[in-house]
C-alpha atoms as a PDB file:
ATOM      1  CA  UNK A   1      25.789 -58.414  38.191  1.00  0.00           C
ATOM      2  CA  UNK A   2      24.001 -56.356  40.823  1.00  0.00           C
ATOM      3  CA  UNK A   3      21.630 -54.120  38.978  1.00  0.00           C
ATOM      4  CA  UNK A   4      21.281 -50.205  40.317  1.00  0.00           C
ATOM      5  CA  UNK A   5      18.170 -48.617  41.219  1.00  0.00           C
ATOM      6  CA  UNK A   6      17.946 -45.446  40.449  1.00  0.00           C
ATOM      7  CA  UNK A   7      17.610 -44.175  43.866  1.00  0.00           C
ATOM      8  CA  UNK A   8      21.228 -45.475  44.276  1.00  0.00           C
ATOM      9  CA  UNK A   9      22.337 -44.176  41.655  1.00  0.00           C
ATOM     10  CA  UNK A  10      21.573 -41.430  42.191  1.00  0.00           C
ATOM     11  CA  UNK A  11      23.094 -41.296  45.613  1.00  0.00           C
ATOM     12  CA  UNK A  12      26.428 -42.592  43.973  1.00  0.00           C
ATOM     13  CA  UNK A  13      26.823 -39.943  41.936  1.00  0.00           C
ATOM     14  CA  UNK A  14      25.771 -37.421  44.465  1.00  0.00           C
ATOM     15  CA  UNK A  15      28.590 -38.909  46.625  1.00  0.00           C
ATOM     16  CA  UNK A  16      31.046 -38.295  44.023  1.00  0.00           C
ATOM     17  CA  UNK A  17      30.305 -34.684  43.312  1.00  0.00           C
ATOM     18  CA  UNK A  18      28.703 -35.820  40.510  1.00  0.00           C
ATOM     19  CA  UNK A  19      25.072 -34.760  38.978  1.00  0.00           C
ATOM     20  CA  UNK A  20      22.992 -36.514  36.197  1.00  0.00           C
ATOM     21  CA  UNK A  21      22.946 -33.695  33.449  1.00  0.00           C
ATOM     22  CA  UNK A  22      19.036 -32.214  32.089  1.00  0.00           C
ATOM     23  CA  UNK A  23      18.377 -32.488  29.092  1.00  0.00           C
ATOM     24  CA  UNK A  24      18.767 -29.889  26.481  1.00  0.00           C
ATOM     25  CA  UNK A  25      16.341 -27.837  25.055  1.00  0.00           C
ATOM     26  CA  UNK A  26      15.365 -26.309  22.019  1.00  0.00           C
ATOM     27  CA  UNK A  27      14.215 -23.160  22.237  1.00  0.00           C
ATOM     28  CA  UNK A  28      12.039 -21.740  19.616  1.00  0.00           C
ATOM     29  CA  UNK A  29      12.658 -18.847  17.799  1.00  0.00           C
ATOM     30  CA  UNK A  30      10.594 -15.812  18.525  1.00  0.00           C
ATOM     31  CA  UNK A  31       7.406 -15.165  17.059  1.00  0.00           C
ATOM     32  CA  UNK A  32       6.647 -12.941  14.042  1.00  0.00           C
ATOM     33  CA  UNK A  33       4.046 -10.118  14.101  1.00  0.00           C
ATOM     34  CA  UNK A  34       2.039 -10.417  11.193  1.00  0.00           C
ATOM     35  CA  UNK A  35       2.619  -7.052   9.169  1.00  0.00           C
ATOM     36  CA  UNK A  36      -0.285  -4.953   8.164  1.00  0.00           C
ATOM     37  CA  UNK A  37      -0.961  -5.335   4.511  1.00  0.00           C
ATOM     38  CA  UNK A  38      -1.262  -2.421   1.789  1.00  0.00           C
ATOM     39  CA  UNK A  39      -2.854  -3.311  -1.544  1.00  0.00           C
ATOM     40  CA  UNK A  40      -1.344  -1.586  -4.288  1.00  0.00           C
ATOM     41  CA  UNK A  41      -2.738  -1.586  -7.857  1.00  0.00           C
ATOM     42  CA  UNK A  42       0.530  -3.109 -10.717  1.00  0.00           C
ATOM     43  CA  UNK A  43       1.668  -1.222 -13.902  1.00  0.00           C
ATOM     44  CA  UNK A  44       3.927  -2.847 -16.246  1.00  0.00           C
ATOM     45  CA  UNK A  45       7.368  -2.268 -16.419  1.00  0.00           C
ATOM     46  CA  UNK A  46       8.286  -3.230 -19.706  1.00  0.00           C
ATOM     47  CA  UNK A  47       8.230  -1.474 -22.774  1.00  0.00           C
ATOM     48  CA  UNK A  48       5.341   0.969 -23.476  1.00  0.00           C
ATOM     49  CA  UNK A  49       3.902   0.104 -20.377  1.00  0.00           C
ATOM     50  CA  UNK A  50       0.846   3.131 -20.972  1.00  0.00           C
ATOM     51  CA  UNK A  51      -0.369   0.858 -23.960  1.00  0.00           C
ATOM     52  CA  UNK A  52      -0.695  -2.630 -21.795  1.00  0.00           C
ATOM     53  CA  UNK A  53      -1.761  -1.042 -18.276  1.00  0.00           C
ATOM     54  CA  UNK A  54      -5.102  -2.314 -17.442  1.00  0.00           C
ATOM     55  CA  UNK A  55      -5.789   0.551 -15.001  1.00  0.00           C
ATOM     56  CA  UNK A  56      -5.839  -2.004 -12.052  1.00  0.00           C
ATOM     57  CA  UNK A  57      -4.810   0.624  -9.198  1.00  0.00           C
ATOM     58  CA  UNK A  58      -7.539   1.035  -6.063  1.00  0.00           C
ATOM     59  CA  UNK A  59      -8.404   4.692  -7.106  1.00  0.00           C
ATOM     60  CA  UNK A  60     -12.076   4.146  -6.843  1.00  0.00           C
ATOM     61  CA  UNK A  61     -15.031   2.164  -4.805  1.00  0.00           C
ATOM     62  CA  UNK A  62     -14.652  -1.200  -6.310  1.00  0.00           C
ATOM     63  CA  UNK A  63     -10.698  -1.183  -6.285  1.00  0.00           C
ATOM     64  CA  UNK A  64     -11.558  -0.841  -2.732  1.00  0.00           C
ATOM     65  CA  UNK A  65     -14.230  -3.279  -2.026  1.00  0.00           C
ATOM     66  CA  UNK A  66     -11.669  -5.839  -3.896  1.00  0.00           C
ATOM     67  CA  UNK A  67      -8.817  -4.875  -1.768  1.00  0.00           C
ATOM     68  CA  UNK A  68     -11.015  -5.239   1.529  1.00  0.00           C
ATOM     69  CA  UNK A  69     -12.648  -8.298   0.378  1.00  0.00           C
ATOM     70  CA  UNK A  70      -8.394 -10.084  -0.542  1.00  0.00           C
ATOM     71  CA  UNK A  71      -7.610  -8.774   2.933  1.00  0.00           C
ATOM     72  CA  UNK A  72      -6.058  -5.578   2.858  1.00  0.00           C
ATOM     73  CA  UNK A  73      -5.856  -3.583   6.151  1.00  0.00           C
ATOM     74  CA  UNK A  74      -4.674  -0.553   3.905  1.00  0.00           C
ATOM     75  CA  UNK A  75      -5.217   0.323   0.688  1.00  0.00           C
ATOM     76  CA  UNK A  76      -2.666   2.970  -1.611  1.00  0.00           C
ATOM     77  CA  UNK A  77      -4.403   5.856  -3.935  1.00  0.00           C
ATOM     78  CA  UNK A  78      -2.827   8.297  -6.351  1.00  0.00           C
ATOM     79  CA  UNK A  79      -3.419  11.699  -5.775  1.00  0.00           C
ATOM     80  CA  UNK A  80      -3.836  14.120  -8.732  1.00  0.00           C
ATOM     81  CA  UNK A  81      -4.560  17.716  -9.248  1.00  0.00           C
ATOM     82  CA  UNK A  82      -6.904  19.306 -11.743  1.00  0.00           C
ATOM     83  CA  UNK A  83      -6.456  22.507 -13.697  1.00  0.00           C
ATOM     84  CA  UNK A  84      -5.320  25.572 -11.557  1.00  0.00           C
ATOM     85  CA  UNK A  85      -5.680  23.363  -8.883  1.00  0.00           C
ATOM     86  CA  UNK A  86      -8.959  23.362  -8.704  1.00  0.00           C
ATOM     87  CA  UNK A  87      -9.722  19.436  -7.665  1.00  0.00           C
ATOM     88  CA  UNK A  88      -7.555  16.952  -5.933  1.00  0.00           C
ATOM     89  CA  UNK A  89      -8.279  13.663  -7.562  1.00  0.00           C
ATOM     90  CA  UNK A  90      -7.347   9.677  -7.721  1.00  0.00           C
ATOM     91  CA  UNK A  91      -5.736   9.069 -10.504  1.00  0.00           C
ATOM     92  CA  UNK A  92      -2.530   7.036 -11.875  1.00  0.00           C
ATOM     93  CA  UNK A  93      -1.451   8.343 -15.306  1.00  0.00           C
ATOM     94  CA  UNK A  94      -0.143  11.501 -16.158  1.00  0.00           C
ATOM     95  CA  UNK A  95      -2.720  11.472 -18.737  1.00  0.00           C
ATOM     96  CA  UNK A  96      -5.892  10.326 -19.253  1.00  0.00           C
ATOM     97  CA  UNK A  97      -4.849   7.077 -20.914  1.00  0.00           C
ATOM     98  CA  UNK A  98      -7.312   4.669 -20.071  1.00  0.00           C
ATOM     99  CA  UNK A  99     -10.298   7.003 -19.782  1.00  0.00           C
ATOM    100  CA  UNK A 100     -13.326   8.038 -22.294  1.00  0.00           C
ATOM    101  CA  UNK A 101     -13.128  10.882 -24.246  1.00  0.00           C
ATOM    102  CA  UNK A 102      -9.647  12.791 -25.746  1.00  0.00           C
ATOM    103  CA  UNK A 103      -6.456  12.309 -23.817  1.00  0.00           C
ATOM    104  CA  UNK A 104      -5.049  14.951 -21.915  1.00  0.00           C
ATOM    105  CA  UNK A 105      -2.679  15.515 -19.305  1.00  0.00           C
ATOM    106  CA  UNK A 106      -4.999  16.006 -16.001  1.00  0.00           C
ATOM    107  CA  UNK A 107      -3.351  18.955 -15.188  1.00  0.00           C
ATOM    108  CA  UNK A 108      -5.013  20.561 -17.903  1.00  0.00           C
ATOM    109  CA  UNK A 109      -8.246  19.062 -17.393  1.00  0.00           C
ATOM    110  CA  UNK A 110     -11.259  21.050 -15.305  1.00  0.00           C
ATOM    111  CA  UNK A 111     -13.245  18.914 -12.571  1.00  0.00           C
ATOM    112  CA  UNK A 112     -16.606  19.535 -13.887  1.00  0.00           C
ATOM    113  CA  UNK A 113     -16.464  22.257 -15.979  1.00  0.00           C
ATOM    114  CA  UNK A 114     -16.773  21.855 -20.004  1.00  0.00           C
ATOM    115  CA  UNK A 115     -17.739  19.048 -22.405  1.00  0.00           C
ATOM    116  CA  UNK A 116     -14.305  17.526 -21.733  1.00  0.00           C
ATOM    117  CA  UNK A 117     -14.171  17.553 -18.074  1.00  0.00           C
ATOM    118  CA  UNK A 118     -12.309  14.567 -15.932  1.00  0.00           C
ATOM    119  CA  UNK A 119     -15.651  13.756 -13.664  1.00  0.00           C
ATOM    120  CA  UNK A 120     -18.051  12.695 -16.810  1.00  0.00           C
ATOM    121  CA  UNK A 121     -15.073   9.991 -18.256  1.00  0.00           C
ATOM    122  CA  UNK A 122     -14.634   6.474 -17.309  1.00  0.00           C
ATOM    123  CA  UNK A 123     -12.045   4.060 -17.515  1.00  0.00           C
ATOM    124  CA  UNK A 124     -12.412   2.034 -20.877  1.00  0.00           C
ATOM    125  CA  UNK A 125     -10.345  -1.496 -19.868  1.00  0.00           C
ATOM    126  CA  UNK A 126      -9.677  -4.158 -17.709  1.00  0.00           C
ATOM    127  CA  UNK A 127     -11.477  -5.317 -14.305  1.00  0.00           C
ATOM    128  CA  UNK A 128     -12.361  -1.868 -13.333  1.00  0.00           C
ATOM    129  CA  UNK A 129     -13.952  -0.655 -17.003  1.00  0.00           C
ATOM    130  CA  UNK A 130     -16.803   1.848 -16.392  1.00  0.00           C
ATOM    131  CA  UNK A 131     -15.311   3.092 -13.063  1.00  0.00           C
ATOM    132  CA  UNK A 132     -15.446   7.200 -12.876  1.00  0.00           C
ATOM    133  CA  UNK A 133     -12.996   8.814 -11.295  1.00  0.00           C
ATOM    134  CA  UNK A 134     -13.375   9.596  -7.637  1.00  0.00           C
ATOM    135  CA  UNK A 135     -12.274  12.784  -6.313  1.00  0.00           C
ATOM    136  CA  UNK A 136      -9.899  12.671  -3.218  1.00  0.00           C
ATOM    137  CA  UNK A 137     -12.727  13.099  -0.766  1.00  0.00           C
ATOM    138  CA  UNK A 138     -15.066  10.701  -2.040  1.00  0.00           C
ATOM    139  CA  UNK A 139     -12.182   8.392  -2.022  1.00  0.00           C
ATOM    140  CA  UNK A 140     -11.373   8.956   1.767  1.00  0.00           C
ATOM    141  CA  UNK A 141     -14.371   8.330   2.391  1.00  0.00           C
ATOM    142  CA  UNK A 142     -14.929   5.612   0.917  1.00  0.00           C
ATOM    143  CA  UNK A 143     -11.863   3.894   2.486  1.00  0.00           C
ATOM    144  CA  UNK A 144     -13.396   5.095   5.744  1.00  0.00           C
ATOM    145  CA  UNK A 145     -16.086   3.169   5.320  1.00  0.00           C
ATOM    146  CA  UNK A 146     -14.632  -0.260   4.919  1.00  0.00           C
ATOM    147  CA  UNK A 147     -12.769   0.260   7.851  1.00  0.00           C
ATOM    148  CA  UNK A 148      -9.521   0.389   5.775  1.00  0.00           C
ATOM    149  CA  UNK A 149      -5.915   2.786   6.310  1.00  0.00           C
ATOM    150  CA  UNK A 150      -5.395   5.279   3.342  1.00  0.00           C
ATOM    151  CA  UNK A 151      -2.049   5.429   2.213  1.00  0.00           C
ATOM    152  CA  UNK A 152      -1.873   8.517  -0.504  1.00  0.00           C
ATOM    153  CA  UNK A 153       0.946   9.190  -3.114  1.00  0.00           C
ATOM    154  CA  UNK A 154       0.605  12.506  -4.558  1.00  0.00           C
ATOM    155  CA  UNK A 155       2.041  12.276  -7.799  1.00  0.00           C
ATOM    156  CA  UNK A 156       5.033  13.747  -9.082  1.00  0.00           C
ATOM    157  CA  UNK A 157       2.657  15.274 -11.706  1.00  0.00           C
ATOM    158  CA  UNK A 158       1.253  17.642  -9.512  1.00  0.00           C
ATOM    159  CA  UNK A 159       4.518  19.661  -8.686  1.00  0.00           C
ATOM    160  CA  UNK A 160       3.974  22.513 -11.793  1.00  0.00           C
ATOM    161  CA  UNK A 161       0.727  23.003  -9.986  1.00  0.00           C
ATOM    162  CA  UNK A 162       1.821  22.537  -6.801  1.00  0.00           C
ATOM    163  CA  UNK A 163       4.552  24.546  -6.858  1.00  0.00           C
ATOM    164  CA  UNK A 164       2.755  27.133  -9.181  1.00  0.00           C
ATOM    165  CA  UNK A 165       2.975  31.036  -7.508  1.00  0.00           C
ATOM    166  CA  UNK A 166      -0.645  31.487  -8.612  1.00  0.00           C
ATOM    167  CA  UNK A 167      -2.051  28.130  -8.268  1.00  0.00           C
ATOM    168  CA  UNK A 168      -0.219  26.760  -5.337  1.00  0.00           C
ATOM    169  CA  UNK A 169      -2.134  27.379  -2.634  1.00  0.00           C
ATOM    170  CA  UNK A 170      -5.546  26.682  -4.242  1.00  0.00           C
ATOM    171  CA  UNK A 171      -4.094  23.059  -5.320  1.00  0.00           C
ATOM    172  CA  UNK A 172      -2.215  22.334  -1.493  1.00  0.00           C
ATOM    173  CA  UNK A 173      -5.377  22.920  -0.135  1.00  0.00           C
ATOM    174  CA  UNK A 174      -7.847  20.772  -2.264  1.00  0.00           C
ATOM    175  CA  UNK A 175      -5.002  17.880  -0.800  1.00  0.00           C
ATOM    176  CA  UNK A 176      -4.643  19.277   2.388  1.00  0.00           C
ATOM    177  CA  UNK A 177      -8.063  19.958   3.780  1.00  0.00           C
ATOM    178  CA  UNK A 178      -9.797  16.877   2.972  1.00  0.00           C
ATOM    179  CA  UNK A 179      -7.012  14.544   4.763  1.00  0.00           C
ATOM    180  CA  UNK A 180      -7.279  17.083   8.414  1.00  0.00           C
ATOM    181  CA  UNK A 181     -10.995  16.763   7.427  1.00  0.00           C
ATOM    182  CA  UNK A 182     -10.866  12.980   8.447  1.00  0.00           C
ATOM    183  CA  UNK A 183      -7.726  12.287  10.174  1.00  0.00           C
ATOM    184  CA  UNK A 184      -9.057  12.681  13.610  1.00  0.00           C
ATOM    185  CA  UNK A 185     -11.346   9.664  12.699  1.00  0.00           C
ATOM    186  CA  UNK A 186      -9.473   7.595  10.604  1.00  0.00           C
ATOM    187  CA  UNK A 187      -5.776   6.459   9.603  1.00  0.00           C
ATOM    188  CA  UNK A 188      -4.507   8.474   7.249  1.00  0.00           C
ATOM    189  CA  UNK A 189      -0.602   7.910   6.037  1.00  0.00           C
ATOM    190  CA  UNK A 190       0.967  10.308   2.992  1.00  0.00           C
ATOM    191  CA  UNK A 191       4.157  10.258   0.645  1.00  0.00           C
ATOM    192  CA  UNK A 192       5.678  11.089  -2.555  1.00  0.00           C
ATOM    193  CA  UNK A 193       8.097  10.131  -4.688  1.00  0.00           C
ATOM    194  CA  UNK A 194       8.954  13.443  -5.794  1.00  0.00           C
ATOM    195  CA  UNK A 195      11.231  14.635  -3.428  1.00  0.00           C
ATOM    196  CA  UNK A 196       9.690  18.653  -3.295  1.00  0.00           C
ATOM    197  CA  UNK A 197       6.325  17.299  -2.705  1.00  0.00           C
ATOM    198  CA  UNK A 198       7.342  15.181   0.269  1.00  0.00           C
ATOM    199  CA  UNK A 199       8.974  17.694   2.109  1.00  0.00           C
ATOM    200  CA  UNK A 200       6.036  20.017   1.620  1.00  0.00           C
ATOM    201  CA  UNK A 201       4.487  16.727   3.238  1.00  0.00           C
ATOM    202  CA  UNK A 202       6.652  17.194   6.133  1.00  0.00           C
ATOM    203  CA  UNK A 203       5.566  20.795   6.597  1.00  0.00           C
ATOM    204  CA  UNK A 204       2.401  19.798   6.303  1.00  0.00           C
ATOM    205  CA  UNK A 205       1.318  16.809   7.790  1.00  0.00           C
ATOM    206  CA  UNK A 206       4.167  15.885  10.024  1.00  0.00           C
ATOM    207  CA  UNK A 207       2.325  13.346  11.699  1.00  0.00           C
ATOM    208  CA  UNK A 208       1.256  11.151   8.407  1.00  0.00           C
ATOM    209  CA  UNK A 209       4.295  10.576   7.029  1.00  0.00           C
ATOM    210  CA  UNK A 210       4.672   7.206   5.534  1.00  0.00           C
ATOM    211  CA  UNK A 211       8.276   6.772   6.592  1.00  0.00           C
ATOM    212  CA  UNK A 212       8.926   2.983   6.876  1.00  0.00           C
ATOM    213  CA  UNK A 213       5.429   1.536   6.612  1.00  0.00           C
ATOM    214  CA  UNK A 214       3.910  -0.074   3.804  1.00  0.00           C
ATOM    215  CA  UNK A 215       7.160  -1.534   2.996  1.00  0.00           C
ATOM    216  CA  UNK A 216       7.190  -2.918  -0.439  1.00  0.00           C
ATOM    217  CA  UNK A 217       7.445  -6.915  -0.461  1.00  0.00           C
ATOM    218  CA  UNK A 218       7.406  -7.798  -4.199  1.00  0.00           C
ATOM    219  CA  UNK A 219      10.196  -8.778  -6.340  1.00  0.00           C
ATOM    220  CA  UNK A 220       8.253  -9.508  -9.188  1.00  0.00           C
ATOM    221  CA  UNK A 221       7.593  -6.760 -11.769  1.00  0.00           C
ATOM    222  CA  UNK A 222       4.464  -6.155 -12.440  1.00  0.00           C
ATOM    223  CA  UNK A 223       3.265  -7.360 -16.461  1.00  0.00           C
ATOM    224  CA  UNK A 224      -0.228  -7.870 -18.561  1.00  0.00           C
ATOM    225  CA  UNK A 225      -1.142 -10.527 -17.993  1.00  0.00           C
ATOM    226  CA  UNK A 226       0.012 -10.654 -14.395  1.00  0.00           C
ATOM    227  CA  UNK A 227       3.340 -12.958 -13.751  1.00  0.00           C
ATOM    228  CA  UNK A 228       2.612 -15.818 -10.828  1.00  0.00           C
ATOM    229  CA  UNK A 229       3.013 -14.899  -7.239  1.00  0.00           C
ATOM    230  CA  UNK A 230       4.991 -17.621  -6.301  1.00  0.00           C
ATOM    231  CA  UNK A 231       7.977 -15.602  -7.525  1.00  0.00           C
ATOM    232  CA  UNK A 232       7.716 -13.345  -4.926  1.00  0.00           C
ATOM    233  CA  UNK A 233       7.747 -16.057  -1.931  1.00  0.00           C
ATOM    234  CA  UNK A 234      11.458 -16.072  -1.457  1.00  0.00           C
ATOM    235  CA  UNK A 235      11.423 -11.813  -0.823  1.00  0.00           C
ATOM    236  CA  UNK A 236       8.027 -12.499   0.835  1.00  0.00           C
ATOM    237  CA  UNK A 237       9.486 -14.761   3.576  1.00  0.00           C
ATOM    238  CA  UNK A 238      13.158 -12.312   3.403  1.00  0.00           C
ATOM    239  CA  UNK A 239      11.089  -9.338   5.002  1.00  0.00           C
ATOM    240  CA  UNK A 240       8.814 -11.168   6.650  1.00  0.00           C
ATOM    241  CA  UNK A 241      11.954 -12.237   8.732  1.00  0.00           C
ATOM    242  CA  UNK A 242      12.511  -8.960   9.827  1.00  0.00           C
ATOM    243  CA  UNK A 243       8.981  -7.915  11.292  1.00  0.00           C
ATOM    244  CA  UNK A 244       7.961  -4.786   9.276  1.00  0.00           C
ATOM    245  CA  UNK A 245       5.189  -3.565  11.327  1.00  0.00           C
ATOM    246  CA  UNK A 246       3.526  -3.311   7.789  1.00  0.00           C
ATOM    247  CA  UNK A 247       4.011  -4.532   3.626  1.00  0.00           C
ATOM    248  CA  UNK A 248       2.711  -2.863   0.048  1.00  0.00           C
ATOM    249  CA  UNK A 249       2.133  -5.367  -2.459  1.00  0.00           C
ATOM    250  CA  UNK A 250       0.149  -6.183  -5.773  1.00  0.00           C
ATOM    251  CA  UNK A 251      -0.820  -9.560  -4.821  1.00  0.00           C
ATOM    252  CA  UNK A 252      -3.030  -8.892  -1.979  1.00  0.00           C
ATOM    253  CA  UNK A 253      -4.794 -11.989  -2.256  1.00  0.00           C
ATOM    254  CA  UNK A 254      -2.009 -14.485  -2.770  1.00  0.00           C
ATOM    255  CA  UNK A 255      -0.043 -12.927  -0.035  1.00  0.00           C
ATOM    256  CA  UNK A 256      -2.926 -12.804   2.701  1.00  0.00           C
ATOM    257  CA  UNK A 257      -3.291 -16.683   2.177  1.00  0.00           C
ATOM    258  CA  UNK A 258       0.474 -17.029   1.832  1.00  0.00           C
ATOM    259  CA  UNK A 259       0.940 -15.458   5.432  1.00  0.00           C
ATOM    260  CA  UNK A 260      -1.465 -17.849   7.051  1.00  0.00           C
ATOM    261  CA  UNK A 261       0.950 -20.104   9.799  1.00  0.00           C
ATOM    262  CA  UNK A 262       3.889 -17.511   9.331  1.00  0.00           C
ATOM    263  CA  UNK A 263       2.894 -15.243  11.980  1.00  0.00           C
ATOM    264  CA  UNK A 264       0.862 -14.280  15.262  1.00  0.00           C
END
């Protein structure tokens, strides 16, 4: 048997019309941004959550510092008015639960004023116990500093103040003025769950409108003590999949090393 090179071949099948096929390729799928990442602070969701929350939300300097130091690019705040609308604040609970002294709404509290002010307490449990309570300014910039996006909730607690004929415009602009104070120099984003308050956001700060950032990425419900991450990791890699530009979570840590290799 007369063996073929490949030469002739080659020019046997071109004389037939006929061409050696190439072969196929795989082509890989397109790479994923890697989403900007929000550290949020978890509350419990069970029963009586106010009696097992361990006031873990970034509302203050060493929330922060944590965040940045997990690898946050953003970190979330809760934004509170004092009484009359006197003081914009960072705070979680409607009350003072989880602070020295008497509890109170914070609506009815003063700033600085009386023996039973809001600036002299401090939080009384878990990893942030002896934190004060930052007002929304001092929080900015603190955020500022570490090079960090502020994301800001105003609570749905504020609206009676808010919305208040007297009080109103005192308490929009203890929010308002320090956020145009400092958005010029850093990234600022704002929402609320309260559907009043965030179109009053609209009107107000058009341009800092959450929208679709900081898109939540949990599916775990937050409890005390805190449930693994590794339940979230079949959500984590579901929106992953479809490139939010950014993602909210309460694992900052865990997720940061999760996302290592996932993304570009």
């Amino acid at each position: 048997m007369t063996i073929m090179t490949k030469a002739a071949l080659l020019s046997t099948l071109a004389a037939l019309g006929t061409t050696l096929a190439a072969p196929a390729t795989h082509a890989r799928p397109a790479a994923v941004a890697c989403p900007e990442v929000f550290g949020h602070g978890g509350y419990p969701t069970g029963p009586n959550p106010w009696d097992r929350d361990q006031i873990r939300q970034p509302n203050h300097a060493r929330g922060i510092d944590d965040q940045k130091a997990w690898g946050a690019d953003g970190v979330e705040g809760d934004v509170q008015v004092t009484k009359q609308g006197t003081k914009a604040v960072m705070w979680h609970n409607t009350t003072t639960n989880g602070l020295t002294g008497t509890r109170k709404n914070i609506t009815d509290l003063w700033w600085a004023a009386g023996s039973d002010n809001l600036r002299d307490r401090s939080i009384t449990r878990g990893p942030y116990k002896g934190q004060k309570v930052h007002t929304l300014r001092q929080w900015l910039d603190h955020v500022k500093s570490r090079g960090m996006i502020a994301l800001l909730e105003i609570k749905p607690e504020a609206r009676p103040v808010l919305s208040d004929p007297t009080y109103g415009a005192q308490a929009w602009k203890e929010v308002s003025d320090p956020i145009k104070e400092r958005q010029a120099s850093m990234r600022i984003l704002v929402y609320s769950n309260d559907s009043w308050i965030q179109s009053e956001l609209a009107k107000r700060h058009p341009g800092l409108l959450k929208g679709s950032q900081a898109r939540w990425t949990d599916s775990v419900g937050w409890e005390e003590p805190p449930p693994s991450w590794t339940g979230n990791t079949a959500r984590w890699t579901e929106v992953l999949a479809q490139a939010p530009k950014s993602v909210m979570t309460n694992y900052t840590k865990e997720y940061r090393a999760w996302l290592q290799g996932k993304c570009i």
